[in-house]
PDB file of N, CA and C in Angstrom:
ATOM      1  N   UNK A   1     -60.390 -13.288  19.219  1.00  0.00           N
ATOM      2  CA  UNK A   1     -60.982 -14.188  20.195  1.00  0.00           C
ATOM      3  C   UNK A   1     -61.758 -15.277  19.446  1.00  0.00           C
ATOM      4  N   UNK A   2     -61.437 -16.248  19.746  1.00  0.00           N
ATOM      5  CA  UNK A   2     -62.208 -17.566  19.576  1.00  0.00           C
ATOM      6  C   UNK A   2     -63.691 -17.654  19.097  1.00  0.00           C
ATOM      7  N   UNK A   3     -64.260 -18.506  19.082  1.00  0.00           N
ATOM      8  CA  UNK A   3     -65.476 -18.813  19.432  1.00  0.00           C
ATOM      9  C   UNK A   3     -65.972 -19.444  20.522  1.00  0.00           C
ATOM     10  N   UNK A   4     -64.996 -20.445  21.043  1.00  0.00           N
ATOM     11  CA  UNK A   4     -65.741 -21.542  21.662  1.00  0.00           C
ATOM     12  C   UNK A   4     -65.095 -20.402  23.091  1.00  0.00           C
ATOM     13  N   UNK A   5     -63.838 -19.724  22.923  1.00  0.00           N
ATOM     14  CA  UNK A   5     -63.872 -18.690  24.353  1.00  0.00           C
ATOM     15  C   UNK A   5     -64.919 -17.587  24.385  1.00  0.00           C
ATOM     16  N   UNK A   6     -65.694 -16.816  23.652  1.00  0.00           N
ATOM     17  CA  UNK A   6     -66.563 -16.206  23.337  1.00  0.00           C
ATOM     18  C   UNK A   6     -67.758 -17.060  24.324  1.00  0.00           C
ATOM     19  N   UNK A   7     -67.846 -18.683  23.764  1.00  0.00           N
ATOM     20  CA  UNK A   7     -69.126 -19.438  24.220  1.00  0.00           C
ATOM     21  C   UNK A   7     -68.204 -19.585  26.072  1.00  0.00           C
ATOM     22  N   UNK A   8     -67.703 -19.881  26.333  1.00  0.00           N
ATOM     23  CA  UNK A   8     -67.261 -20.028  27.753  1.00  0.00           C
ATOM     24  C   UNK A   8     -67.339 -18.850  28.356  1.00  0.00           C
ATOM     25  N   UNK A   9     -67.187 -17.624  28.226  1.00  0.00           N
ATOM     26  CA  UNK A   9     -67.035 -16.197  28.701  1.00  0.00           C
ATOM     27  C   UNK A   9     -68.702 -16.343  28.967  1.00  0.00           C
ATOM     28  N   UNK A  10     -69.564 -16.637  28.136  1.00  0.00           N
ATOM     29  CA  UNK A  10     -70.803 -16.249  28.165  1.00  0.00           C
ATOM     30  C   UNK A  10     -71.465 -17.359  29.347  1.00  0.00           C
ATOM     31  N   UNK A  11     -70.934 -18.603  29.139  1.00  0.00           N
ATOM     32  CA  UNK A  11     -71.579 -19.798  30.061  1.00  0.00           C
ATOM     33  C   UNK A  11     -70.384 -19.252  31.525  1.00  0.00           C
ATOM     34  N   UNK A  12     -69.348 -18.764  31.371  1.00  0.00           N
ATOM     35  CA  UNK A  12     -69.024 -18.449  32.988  1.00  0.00           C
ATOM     36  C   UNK A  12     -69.773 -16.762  33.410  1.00  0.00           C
ATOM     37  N   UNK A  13     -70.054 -16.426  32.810  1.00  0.00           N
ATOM     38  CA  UNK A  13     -71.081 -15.204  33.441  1.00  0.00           C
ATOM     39  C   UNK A  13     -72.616 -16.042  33.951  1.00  0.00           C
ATOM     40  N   UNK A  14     -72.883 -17.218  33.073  1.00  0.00           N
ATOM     41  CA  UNK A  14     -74.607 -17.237  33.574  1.00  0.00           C
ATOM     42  C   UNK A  14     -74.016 -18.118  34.682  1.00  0.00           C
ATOM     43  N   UNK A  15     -72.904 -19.125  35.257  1.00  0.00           N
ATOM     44  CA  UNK A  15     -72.664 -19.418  36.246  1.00  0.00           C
ATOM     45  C   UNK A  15     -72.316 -18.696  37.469  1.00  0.00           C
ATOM     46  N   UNK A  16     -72.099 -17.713  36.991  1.00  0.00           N
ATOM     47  CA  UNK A  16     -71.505 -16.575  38.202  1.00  0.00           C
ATOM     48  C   UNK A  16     -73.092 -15.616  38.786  1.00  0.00           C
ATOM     49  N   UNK A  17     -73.870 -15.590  37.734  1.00  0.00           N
ATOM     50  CA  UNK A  17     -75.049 -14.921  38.413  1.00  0.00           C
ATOM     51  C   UNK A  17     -75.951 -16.078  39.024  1.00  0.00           C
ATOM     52  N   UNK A  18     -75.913 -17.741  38.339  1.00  0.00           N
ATOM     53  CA  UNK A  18     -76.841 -18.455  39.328  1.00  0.00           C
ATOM     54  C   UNK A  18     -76.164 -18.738  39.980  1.00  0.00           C
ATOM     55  N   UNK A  19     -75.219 -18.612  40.527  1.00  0.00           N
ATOM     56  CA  UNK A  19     -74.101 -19.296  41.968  1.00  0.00           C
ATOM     57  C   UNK A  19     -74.487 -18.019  43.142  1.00  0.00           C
ATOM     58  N   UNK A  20     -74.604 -16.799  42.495  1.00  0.00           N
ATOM     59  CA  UNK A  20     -75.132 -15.673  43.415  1.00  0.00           C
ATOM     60  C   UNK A  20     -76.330 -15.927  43.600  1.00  0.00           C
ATOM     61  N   UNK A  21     -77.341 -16.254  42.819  1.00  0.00           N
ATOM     62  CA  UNK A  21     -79.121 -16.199  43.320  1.00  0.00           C
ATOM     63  C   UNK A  21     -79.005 -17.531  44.049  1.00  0.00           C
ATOM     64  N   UNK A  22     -78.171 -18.492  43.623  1.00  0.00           N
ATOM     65  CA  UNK A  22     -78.209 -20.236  44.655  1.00  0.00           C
ATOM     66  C   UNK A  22     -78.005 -19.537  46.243  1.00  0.00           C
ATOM     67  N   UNK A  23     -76.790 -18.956  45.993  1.00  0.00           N
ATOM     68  CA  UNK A  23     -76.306 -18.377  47.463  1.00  0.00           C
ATOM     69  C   UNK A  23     -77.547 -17.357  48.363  1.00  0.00           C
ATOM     70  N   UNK A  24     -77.951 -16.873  47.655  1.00  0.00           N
ATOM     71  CA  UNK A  24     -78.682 -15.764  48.592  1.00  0.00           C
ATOM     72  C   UNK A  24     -80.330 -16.632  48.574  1.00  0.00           C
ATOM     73  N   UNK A  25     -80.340 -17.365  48.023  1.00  0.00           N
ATOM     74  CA  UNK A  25     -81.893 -18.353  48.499  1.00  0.00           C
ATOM     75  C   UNK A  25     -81.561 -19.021  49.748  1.00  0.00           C
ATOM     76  N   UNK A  26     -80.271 -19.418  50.041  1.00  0.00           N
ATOM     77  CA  UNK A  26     -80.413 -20.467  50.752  1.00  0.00           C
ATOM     78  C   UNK A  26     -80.457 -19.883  52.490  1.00  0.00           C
ATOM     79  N   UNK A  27     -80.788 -20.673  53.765  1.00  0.00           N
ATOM     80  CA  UNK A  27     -80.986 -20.380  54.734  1.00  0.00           C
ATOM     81  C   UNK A  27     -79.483 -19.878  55.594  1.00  0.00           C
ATOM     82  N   UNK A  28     -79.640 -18.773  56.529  1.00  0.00           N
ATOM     83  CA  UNK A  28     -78.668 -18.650  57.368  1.00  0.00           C
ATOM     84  C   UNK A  28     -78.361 -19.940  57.963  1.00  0.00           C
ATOM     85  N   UNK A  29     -76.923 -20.705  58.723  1.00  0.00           N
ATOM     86  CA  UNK A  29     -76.306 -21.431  59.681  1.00  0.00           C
ATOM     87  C   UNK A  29     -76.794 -21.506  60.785  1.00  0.00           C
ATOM     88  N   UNK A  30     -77.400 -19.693  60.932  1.00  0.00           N
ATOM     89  CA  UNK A  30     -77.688 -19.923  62.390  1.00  0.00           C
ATOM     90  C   UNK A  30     -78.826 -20.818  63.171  1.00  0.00           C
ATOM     91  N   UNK A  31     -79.809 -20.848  62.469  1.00  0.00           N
ATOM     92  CA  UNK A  31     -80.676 -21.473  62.431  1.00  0.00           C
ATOM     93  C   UNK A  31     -80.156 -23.336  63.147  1.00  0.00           C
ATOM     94  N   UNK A  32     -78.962 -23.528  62.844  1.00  0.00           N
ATOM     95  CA  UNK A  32     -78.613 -24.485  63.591  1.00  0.00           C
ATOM     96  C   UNK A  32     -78.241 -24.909  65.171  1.00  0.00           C
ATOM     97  N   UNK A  33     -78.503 -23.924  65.806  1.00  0.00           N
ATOM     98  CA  UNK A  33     -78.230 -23.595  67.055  1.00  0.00           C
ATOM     99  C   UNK A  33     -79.158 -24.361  67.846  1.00  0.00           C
ATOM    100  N   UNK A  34     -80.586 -24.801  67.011  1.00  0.00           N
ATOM    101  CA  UNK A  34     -81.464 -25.644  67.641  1.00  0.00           C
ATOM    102  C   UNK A  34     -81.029 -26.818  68.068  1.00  0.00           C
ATOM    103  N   UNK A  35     -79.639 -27.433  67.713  1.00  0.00           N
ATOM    104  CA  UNK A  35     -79.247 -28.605  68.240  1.00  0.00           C
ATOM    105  C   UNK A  35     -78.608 -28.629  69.732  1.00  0.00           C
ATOM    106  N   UNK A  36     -78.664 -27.839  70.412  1.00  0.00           N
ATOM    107  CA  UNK A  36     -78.692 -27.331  71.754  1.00  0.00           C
ATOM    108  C   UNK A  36     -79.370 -27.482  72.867  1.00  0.00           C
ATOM    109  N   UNK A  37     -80.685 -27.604  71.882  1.00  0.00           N
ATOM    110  CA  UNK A  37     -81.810 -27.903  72.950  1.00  0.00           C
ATOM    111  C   UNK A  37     -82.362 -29.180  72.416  1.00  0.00           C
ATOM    112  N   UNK A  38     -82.006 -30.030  71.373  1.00  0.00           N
ATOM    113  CA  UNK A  38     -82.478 -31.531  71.122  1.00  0.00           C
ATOM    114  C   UNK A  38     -83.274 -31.281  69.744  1.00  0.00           C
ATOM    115  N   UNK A  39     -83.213 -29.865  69.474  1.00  0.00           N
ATOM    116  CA  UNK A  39     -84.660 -29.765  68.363  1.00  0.00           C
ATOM    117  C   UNK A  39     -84.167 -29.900  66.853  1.00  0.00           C
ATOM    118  N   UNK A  40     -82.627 -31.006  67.001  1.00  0.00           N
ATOM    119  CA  UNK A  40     -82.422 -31.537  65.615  1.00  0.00           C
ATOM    120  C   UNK A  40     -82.471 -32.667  65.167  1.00  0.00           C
ATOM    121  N   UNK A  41     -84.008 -33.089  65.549  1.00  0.00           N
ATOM    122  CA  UNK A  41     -83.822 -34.826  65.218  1.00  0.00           C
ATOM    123  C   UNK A  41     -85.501 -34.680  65.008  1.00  0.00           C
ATOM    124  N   UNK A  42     -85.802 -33.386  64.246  1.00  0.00           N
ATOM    125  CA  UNK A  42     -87.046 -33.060  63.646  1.00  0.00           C
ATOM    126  C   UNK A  42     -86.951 -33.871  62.089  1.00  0.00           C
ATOM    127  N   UNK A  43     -88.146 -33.832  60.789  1.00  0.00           N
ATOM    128  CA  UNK A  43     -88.010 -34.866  60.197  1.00  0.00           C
ATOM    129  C   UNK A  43     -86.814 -34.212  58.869  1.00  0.00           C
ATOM    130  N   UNK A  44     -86.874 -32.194  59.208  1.00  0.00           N
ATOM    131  CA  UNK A  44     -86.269 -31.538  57.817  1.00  0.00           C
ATOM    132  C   UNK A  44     -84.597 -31.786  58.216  1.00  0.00           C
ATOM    133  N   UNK A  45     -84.407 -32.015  59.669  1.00  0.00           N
ATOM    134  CA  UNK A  45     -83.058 -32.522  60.005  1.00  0.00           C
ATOM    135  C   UNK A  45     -82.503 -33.638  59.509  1.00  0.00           C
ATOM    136  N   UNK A  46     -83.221 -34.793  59.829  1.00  0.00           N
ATOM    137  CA  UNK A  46     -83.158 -35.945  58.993  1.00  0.00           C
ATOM    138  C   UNK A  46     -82.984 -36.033  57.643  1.00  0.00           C
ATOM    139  N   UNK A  47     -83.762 -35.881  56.998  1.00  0.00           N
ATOM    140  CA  UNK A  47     -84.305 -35.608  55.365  1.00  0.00           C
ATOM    141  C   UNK A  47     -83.807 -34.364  55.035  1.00  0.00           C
ATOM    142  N   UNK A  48     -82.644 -33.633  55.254  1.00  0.00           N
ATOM    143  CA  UNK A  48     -82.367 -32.575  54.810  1.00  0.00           C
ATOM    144  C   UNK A  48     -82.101 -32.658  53.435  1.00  0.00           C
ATOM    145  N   UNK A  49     -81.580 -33.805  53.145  1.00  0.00           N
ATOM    146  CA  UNK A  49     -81.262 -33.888  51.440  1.00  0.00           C
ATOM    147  C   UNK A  49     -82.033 -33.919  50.280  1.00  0.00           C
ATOM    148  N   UNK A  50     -83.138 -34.255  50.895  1.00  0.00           N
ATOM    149  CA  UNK A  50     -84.530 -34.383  49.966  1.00  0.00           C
ATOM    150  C   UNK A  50     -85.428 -33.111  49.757  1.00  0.00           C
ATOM    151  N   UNK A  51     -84.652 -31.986  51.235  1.00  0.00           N
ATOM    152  CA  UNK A  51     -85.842 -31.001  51.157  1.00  0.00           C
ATOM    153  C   UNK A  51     -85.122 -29.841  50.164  1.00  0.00           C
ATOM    154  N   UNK A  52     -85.950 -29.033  50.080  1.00  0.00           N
ATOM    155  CA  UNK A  52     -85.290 -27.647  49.445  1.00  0.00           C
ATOM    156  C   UNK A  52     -83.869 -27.288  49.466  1.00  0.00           C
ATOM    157  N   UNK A  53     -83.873 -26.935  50.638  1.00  0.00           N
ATOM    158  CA  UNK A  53     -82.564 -26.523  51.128  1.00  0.00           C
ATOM    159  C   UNK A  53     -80.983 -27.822  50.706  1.00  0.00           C
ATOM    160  N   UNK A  54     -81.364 -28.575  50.745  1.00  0.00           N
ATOM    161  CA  UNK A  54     -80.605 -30.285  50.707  1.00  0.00           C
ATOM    162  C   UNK A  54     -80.012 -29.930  48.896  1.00  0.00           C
ATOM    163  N   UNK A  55     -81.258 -29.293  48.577  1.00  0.00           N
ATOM    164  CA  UNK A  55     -81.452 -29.376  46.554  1.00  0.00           C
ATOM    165  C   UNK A  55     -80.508 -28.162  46.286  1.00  0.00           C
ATOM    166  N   UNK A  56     -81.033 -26.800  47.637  1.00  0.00           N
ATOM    167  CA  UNK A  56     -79.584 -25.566  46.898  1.00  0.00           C
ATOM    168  C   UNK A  56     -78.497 -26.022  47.147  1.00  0.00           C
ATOM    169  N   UNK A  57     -78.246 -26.391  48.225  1.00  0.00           N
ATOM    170  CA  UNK A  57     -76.445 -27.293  48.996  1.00  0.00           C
ATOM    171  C   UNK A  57     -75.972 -27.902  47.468  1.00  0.00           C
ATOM    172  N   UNK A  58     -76.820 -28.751  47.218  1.00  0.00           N
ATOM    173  CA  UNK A  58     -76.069 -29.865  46.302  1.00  0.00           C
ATOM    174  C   UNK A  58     -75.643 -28.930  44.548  1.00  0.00           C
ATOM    175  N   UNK A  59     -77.170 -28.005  44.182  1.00  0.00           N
ATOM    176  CA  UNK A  59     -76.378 -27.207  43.019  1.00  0.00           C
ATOM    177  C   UNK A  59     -75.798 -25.797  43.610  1.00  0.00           C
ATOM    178  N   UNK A  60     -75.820 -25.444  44.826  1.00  0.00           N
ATOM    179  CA  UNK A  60     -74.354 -24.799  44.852  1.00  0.00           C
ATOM    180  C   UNK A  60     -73.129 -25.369  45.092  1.00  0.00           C
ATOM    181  N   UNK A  61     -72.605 -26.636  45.387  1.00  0.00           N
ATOM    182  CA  UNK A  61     -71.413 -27.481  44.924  1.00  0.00           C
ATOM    183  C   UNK A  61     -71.352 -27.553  43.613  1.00  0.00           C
ATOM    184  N   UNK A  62     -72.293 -27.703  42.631  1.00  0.00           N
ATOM    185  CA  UNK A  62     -72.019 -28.105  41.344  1.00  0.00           C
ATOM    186  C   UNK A  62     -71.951 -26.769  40.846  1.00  0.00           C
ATOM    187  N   UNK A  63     -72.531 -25.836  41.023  1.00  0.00           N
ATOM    188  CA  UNK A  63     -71.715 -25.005  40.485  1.00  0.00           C
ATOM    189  C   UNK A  63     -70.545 -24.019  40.825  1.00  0.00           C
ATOM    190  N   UNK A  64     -70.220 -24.536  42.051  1.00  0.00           N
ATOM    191  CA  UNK A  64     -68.625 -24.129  42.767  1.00  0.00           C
ATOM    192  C   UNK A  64     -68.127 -24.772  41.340  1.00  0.00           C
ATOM    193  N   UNK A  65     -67.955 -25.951  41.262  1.00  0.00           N
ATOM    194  CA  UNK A  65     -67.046 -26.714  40.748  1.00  0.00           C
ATOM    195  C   UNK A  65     -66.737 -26.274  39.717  1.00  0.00           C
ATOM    196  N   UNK A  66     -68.533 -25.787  38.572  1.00  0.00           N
ATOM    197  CA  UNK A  66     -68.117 -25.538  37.350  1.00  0.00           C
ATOM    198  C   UNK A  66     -67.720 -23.950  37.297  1.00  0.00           C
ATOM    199  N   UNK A  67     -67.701 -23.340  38.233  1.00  0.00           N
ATOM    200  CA  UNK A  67     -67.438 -22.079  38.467  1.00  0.00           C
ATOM    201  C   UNK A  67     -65.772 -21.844  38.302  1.00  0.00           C
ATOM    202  N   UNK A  68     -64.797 -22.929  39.337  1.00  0.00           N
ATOM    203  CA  UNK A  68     -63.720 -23.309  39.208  1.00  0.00           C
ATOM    204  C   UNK A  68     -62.756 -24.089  37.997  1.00  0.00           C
ATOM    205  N   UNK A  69     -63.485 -24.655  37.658  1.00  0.00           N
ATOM    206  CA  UNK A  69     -63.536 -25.429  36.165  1.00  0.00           C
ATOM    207  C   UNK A  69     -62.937 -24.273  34.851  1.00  0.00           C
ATOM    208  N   UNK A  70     -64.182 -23.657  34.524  1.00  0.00           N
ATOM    209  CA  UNK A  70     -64.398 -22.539  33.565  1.00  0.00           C
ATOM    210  C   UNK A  70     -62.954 -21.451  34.031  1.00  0.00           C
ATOM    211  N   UNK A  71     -63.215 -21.019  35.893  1.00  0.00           N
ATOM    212  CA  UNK A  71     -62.364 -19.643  35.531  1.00  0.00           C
ATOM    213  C   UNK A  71     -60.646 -20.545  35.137  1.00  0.00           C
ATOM    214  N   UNK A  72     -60.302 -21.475  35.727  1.00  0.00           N
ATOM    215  CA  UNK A  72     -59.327 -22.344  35.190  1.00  0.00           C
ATOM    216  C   UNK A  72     -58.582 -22.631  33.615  1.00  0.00           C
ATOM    217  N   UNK A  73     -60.270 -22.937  32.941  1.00  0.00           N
ATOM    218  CA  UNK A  73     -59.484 -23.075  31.227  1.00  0.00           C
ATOM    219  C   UNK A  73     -59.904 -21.304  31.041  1.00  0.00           C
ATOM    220  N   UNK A  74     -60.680 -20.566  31.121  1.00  0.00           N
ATOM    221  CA  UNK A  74     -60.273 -19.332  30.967  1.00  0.00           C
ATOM    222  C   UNK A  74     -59.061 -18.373  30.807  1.00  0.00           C
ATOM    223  N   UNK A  75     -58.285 -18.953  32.028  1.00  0.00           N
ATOM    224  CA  UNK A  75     -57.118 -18.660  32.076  1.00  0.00           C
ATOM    225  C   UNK A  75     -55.848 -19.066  31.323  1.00  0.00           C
ATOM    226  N   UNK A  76     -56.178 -20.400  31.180  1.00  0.00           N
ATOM    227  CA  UNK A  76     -55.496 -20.719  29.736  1.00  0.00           C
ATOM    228  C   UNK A  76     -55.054 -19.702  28.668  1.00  0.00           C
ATOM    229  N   UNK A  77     -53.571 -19.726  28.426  1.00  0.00           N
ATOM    230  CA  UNK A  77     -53.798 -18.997  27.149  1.00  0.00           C
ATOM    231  C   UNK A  77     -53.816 -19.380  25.761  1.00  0.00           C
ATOM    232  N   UNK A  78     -53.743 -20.769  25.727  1.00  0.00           N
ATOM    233  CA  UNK A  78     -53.977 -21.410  24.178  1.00  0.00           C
ATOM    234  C   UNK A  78     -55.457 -21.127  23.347  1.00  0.00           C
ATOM    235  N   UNK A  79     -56.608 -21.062  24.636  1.00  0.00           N
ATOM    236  CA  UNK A  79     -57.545 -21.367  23.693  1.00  0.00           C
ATOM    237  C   UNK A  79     -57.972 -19.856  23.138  1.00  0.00           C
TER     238      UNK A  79
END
């Protein structure tokens, strides 16, 4: 085995455990049901992107991606 697959094996494990702690911080869906009764035009509705929640959304996409990325050349069998 390689080195630099050695270094990827190791960087797709620490992506696979923060893609699990990203996932389980972030809020249930259900919680959206308030748009039913008008109560989504509060200011964390608006500004969702700026708040907490806006910040896990965006690095759990980035690390979907590099999650997909990695298991991809992993699979490779040249390297």
């Amino acid at each position: 085995m390689s080195a630099i697959r050695i270094v990827l094996y190791i960087v797709f494990m620490i992506v696979c455990v923060s893609l699990t702690f990203i996932v389980l911080l972030q809020e249930g869906k259900s919680a959206g049901l308030g748009a039913i009764s008008g109560m989504a035009d509060t200011y964390w509705g608006k500004n969702k992107g700026r708040s907490m929640e806006g910040k896990l959304q965006k690095i759990t996409v980035a690390l979907c991606v590099l999650f997909m990325v990695l298991a991809l050349v992993l699979n490779i069998k040249a390297i």
